[in-house]
C-alpha atoms as a PDB file:
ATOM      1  CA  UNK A   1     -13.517  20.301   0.777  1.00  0.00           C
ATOM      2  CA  UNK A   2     -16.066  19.101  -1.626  1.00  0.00           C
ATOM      3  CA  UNK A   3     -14.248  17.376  -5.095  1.00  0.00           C
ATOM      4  CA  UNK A   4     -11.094  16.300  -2.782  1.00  0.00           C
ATOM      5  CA  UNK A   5     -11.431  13.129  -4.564  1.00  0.00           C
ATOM      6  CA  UNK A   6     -10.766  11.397  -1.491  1.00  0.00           C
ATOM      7  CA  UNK A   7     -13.539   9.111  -0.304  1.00  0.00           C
ATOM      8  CA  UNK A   8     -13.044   9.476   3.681  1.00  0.00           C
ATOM      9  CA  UNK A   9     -15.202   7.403   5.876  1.00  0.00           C
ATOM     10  CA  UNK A  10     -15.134  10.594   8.388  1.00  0.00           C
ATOM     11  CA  UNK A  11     -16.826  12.645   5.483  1.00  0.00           C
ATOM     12  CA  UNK A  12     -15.672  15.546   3.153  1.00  0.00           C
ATOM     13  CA  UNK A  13     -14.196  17.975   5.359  1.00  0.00           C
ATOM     14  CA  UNK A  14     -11.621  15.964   6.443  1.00  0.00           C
ATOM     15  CA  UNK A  15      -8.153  17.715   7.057  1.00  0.00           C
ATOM     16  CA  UNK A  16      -4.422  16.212   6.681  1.00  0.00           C
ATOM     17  CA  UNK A  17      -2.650  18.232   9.536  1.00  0.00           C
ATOM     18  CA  UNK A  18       0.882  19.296   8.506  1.00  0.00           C
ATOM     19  CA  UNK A  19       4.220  20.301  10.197  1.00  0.00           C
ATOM     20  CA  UNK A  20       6.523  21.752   7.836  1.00  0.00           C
ATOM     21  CA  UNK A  21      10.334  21.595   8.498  1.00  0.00           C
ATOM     22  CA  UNK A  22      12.896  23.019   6.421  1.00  0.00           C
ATOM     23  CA  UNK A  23      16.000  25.339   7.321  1.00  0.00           C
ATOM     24  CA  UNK A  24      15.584  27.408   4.132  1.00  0.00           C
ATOM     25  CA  UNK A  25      12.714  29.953   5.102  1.00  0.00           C
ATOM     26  CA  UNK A  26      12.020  30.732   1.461  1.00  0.00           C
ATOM     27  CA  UNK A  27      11.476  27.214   0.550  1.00  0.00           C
ATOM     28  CA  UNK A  28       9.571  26.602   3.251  1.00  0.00           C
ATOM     29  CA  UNK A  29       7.161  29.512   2.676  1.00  0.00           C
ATOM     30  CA  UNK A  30       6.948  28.353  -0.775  1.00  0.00           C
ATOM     31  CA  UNK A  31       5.558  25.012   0.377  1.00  0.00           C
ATOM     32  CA  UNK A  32       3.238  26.743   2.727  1.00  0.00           C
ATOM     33  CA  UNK A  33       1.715  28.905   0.259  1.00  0.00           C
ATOM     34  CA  UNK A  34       0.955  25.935  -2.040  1.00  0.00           C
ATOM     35  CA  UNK A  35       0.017  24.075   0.544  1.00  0.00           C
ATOM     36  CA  UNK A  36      -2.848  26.626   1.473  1.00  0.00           C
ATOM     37  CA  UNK A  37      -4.394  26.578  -2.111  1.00  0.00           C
ATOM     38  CA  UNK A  38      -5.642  23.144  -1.089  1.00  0.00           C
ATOM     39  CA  UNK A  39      -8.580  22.479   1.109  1.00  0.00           C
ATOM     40  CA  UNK A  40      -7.824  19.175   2.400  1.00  0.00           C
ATOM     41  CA  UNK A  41      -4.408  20.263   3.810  1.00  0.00           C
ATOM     42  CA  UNK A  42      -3.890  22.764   6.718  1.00  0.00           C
ATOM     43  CA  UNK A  43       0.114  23.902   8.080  1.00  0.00           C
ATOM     44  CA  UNK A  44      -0.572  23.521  11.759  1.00  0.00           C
ATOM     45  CA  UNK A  45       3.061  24.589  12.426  1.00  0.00           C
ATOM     46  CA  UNK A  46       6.331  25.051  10.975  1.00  0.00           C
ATOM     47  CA  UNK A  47      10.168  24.462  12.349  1.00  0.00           C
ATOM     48  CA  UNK A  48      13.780  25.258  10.743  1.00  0.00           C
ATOM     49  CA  UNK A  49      15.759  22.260  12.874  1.00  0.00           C
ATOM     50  CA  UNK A  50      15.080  18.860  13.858  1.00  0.00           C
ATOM     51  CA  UNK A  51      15.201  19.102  17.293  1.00  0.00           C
ATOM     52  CA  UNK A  52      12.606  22.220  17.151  1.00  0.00           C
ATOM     53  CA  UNK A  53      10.447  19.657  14.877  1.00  0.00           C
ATOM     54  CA  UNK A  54      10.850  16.659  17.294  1.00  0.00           C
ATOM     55  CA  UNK A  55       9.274  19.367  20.297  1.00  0.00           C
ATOM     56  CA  UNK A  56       6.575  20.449  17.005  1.00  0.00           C
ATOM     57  CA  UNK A  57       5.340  17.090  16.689  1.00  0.00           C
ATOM     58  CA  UNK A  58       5.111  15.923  20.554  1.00  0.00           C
ATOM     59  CA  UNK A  59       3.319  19.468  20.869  1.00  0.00           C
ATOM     60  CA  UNK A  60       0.740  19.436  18.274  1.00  0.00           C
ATOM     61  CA  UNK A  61       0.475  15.704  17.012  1.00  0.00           C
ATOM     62  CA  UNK A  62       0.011  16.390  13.385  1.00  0.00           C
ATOM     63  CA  UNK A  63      -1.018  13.934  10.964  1.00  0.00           C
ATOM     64  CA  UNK A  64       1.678  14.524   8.573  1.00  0.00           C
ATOM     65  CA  UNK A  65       5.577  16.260   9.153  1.00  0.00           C
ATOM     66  CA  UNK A  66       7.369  17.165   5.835  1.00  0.00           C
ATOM     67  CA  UNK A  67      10.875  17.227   6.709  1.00  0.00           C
ATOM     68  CA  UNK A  68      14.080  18.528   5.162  1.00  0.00           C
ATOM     69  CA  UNK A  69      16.677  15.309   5.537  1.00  0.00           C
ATOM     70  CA  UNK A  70      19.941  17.730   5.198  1.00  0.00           C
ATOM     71  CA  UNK A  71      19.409  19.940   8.106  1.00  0.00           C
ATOM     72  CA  UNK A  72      22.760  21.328  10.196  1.00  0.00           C
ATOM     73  CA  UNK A  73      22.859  20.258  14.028  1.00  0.00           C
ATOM     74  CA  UNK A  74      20.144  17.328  13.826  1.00  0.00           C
ATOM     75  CA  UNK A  75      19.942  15.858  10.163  1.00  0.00           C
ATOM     76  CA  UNK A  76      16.078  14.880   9.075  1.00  0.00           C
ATOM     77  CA  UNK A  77      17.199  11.034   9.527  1.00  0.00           C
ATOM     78  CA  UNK A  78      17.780  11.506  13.209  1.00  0.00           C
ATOM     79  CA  UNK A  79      14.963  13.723  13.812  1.00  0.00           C
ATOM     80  CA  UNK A  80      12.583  10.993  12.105  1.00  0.00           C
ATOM     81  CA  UNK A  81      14.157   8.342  13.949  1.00  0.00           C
ATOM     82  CA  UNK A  82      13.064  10.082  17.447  1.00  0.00           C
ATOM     83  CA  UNK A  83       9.560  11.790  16.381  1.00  0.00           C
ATOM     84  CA  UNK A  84       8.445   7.650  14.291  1.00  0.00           C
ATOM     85  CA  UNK A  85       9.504   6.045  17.709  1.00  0.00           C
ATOM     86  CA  UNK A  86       7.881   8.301  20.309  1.00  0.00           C
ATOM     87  CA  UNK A  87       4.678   8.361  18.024  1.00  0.00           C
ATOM     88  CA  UNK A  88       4.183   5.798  15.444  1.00  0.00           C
ATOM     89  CA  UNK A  89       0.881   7.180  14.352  1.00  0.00           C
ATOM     90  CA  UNK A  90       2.516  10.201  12.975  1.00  0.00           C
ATOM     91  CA  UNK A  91       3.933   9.865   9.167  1.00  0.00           C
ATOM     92  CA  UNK A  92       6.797  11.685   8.006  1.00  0.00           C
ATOM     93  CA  UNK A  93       7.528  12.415   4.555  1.00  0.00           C
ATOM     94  CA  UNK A  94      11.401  12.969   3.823  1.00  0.00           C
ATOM     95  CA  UNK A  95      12.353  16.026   1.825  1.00  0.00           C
ATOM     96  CA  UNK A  96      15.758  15.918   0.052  1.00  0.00           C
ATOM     97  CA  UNK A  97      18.295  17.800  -2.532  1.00  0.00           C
ATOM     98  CA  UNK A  98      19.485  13.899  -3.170  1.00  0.00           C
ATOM     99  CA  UNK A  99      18.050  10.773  -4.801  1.00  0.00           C
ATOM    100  CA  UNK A 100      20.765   9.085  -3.658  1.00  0.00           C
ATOM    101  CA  UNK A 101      19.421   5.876  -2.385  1.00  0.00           C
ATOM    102  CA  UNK A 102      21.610   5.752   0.697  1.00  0.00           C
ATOM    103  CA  UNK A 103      19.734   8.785   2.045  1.00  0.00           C
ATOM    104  CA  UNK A 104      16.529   7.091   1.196  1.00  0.00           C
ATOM    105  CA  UNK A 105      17.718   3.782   2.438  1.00  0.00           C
ATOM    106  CA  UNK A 106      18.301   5.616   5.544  1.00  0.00           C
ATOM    107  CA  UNK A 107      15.232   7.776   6.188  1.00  0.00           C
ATOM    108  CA  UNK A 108      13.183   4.737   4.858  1.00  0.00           C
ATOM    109  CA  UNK A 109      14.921   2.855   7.747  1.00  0.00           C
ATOM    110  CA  UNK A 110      13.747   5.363   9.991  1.00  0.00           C
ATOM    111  CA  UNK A 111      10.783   5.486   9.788  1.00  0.00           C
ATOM    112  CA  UNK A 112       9.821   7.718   7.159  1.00  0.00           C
ATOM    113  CA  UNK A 113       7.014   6.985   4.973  1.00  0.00           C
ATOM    114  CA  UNK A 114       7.708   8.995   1.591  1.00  0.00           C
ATOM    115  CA  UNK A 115      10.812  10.682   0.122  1.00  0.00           C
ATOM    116  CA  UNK A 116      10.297  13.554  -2.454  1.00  0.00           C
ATOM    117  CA  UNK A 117      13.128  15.397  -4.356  1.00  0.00           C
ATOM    118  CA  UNK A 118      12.978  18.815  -3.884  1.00  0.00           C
ATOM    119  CA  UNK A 119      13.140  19.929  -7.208  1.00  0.00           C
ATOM    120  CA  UNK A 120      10.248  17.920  -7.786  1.00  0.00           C
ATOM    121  CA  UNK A 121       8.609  19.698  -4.808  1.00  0.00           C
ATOM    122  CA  UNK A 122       5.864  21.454  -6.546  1.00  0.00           C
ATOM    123  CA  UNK A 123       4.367  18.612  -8.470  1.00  0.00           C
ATOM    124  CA  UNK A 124       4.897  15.256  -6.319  1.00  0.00           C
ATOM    125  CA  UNK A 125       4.632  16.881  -2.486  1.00  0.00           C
ATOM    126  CA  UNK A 126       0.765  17.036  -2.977  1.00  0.00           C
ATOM    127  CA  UNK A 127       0.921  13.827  -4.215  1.00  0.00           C
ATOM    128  CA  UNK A 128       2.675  12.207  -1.638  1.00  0.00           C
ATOM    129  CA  UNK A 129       0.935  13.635   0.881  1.00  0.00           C
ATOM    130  CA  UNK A 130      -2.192  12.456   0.058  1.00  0.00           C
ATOM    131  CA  UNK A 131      -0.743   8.919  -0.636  1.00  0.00           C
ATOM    132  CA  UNK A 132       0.922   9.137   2.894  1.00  0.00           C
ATOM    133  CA  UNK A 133      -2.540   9.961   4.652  1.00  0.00           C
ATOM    134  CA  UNK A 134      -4.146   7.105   3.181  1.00  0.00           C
ATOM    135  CA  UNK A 135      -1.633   4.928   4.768  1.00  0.00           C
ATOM    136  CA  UNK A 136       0.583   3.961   1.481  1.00  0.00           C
ATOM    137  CA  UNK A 137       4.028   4.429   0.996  1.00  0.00           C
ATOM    138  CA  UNK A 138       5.390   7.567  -1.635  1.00  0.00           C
ATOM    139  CA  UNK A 139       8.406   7.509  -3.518  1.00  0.00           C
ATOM    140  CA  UNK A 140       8.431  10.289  -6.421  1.00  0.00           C
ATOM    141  CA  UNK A 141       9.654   8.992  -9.585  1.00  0.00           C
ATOM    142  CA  UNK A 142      13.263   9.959  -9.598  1.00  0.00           C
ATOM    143  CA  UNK A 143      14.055   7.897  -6.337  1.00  0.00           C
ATOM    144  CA  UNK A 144      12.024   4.878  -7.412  1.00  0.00           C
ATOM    145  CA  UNK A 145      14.073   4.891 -10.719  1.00  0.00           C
ATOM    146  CA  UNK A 146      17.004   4.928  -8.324  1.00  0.00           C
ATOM    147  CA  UNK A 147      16.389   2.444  -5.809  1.00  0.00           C
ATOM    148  CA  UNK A 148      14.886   0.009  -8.446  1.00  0.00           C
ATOM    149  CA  UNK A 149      18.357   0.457 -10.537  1.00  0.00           C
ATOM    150  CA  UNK A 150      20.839  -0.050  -7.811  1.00  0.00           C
ATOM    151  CA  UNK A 151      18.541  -3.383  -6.605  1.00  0.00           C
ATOM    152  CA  UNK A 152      19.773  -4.648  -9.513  1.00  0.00           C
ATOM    153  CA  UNK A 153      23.169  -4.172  -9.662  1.00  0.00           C
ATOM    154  CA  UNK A 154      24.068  -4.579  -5.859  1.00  0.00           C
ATOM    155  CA  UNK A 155      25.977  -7.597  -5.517  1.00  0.00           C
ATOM    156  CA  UNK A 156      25.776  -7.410  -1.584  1.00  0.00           C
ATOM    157  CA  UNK A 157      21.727  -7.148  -1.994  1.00  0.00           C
ATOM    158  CA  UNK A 158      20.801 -11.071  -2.161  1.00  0.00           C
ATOM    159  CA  UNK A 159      22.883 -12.049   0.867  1.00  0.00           C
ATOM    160  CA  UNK A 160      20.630  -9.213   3.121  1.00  0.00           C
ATOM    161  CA  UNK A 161      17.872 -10.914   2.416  1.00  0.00           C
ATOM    162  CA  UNK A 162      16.580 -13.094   5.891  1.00  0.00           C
ATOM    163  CA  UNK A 163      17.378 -16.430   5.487  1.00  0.00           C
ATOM    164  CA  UNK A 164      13.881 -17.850   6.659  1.00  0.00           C
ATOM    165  CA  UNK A 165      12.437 -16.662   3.783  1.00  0.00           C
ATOM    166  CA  UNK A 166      11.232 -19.655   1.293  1.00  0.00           C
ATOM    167  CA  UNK A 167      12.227 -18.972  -2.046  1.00  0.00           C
ATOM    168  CA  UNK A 168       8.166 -19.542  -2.656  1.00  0.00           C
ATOM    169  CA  UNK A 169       7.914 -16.432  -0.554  1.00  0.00           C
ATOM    170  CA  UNK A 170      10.566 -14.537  -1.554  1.00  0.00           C
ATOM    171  CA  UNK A 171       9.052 -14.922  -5.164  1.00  0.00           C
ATOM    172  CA  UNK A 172       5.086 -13.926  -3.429  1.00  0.00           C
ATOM    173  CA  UNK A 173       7.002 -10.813  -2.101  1.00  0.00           C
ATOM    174  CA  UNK A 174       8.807  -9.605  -5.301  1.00  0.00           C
ATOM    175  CA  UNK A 175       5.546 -10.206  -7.380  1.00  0.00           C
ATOM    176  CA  UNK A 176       3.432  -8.129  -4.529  1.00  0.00           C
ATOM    177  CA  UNK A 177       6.165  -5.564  -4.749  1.00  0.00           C
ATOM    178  CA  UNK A 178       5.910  -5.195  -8.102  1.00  0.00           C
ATOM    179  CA  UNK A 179       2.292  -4.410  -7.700  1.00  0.00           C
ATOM    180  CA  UNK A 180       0.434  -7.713  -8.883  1.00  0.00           C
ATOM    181  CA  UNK A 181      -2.564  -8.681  -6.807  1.00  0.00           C
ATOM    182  CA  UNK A 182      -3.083 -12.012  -5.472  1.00  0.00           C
ATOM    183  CA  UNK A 183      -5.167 -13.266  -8.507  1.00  0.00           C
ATOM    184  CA  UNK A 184      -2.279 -12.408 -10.867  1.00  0.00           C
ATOM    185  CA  UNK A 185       0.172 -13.979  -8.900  1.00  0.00           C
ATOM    186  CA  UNK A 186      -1.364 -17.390  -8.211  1.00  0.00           C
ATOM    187  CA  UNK A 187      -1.800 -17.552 -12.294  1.00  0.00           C
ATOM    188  CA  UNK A 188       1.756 -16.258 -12.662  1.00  0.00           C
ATOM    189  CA  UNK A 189       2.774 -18.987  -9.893  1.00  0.00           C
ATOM    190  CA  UNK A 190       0.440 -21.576 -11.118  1.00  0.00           C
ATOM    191  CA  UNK A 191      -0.958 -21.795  -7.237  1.00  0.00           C
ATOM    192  CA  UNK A 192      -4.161 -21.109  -6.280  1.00  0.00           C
ATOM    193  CA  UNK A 193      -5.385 -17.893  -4.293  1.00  0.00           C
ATOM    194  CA  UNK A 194      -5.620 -19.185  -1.728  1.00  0.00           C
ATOM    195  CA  UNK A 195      -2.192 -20.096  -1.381  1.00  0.00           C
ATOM    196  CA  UNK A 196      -0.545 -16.993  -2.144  1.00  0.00           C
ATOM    197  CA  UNK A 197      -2.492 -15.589   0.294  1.00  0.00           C
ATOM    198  CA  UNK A 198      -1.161 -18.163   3.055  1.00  0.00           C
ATOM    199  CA  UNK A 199       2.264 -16.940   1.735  1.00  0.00           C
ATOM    200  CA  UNK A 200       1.225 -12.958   2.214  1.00  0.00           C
ATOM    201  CA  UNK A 201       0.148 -13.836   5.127  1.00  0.00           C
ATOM    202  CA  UNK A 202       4.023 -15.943   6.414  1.00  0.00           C
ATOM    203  CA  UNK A 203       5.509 -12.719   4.895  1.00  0.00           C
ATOM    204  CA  UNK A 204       3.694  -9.946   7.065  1.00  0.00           C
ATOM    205  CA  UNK A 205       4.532 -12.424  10.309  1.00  0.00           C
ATOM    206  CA  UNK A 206       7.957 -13.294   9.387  1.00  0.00           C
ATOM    207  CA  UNK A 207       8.843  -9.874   8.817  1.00  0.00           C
ATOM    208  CA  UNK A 208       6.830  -8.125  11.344  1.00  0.00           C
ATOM    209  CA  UNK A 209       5.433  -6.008   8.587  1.00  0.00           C
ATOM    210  CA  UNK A 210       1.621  -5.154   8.727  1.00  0.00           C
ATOM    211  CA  UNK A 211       0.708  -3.826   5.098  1.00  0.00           C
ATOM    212  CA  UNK A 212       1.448  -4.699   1.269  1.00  0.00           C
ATOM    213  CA  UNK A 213       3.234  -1.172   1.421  1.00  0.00           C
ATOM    214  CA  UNK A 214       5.182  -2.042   4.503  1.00  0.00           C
ATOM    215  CA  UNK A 215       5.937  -5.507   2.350  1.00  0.00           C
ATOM    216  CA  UNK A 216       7.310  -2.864  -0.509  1.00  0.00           C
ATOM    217  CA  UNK A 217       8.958  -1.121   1.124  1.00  0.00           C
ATOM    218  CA  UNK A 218      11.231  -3.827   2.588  1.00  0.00           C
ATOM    219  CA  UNK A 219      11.314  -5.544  -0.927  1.00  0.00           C
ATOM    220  CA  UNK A 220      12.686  -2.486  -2.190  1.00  0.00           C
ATOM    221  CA  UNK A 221      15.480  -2.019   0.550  1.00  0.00           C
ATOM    222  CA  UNK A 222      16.682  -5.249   0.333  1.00  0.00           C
ATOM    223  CA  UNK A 223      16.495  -5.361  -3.540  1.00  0.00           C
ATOM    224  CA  UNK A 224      14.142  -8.226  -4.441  1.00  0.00           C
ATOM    225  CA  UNK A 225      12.566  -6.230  -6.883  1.00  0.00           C
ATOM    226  CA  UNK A 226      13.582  -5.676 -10.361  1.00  0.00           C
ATOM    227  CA  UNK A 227      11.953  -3.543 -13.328  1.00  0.00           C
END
């Protein structure tokens, strides 16, 4: 729709397609009716289990699946271990009653590409979504706060770390995590651009990772980062 603010390269009427899967009915047709307020969003389908989603998503290859994490029979961590590995292209966005960061450690681990409390539902799902299908990563505020605090206080969190990691890079990827762009971080390094952008680049191929939000991401699970 027209003032979607989102500059697509496909044009205006692009659409983020959605699977919605939650085993509370109510919540979930809350969702969908917000949801179809906006014109850049459509539900394409909607499941109450994991293993009903994993069948969803091979079915109708959405762009998007918002996923409750505490399901009964198959929890949201398995499902988005099985729907991220049979098709990479599709993002999931983990929906939870917990900020607890071992949940988000674990769906992050999984695959999943944003985590939103569900009491923050109303206001951070849009954004997330939106975030998600322009390729970034989305945590909502209340799980960042978390994950950022217990980084800091983990004792077990430096020894995680991969050992081929300089300490030159380790300090490229905590400063990128932290949201500094390359210019910043060659004067904060006293290195040139050029330079930290050798490092970047060492980072993504040491670690197999393939975006600066991919390069978050990891920073944040193995607690380099520190606000």
């Amino acid at each position: 729709g027209a003032g979607s603010g989102l500059d697509s390269i496909q044009g205006d009427d692009v659409t983020t397609r959605l699977i919605l899967v939650d085993d509370h009915t109510i919540f979930r047709e809350a969702l969908r009716t917000m949801l179809r307020a906006e014109t850049d969003i459509e539900v394409v389908g909607e499941a109450g289990n994991g293993r009903d989603a994993i069948d969803l998503a091979r079915e109708l290859s959405p762009d998007i699946i918002v996923l409750d994490v505490g399901m009964p029979d198959m929890n949201g961590i398995e499902a988005t271990a099985a729907i991220v590995d049979r098709s990479p292209e599709i993002k999931v966005i983990a929906l939870s009653t917990h900020s607890d960061r071992r949940f988000v450690a674990e769906m992050i681990k999984a695959g999943a590409s944003g985590y939103v409390v569900k009491t923050a539902a109303s206001s951070e799902l849009l954004r997330a979504i939106r975030a998600v299908a322009q390729g970034q990563s989305y945590l909502c505020p209340q799980v960042a706060a978390g994950v950022m605090r217990a980084s800091t206080e983990d004792p077990q969190r430096r020894r995680s770390g991969p050992p081929e990691l300089t300490r030159r890079e380790r300090e490229v990827l905590k400063l990128l995590a932290e949201g500094l762009r390359t210019a910043s971080i060659a004067a904060r390094m006293h290195l040139a651009a050029s330079t930290v952008e050798v490092h970047r680049r060492n980072l993504m191929r040491k670690l197999d990772l393939h975006s600066v939000a991919d390069l978050t991401k990891y920073a944040l699970r193995e607690g380099l980062t520190e606000l």
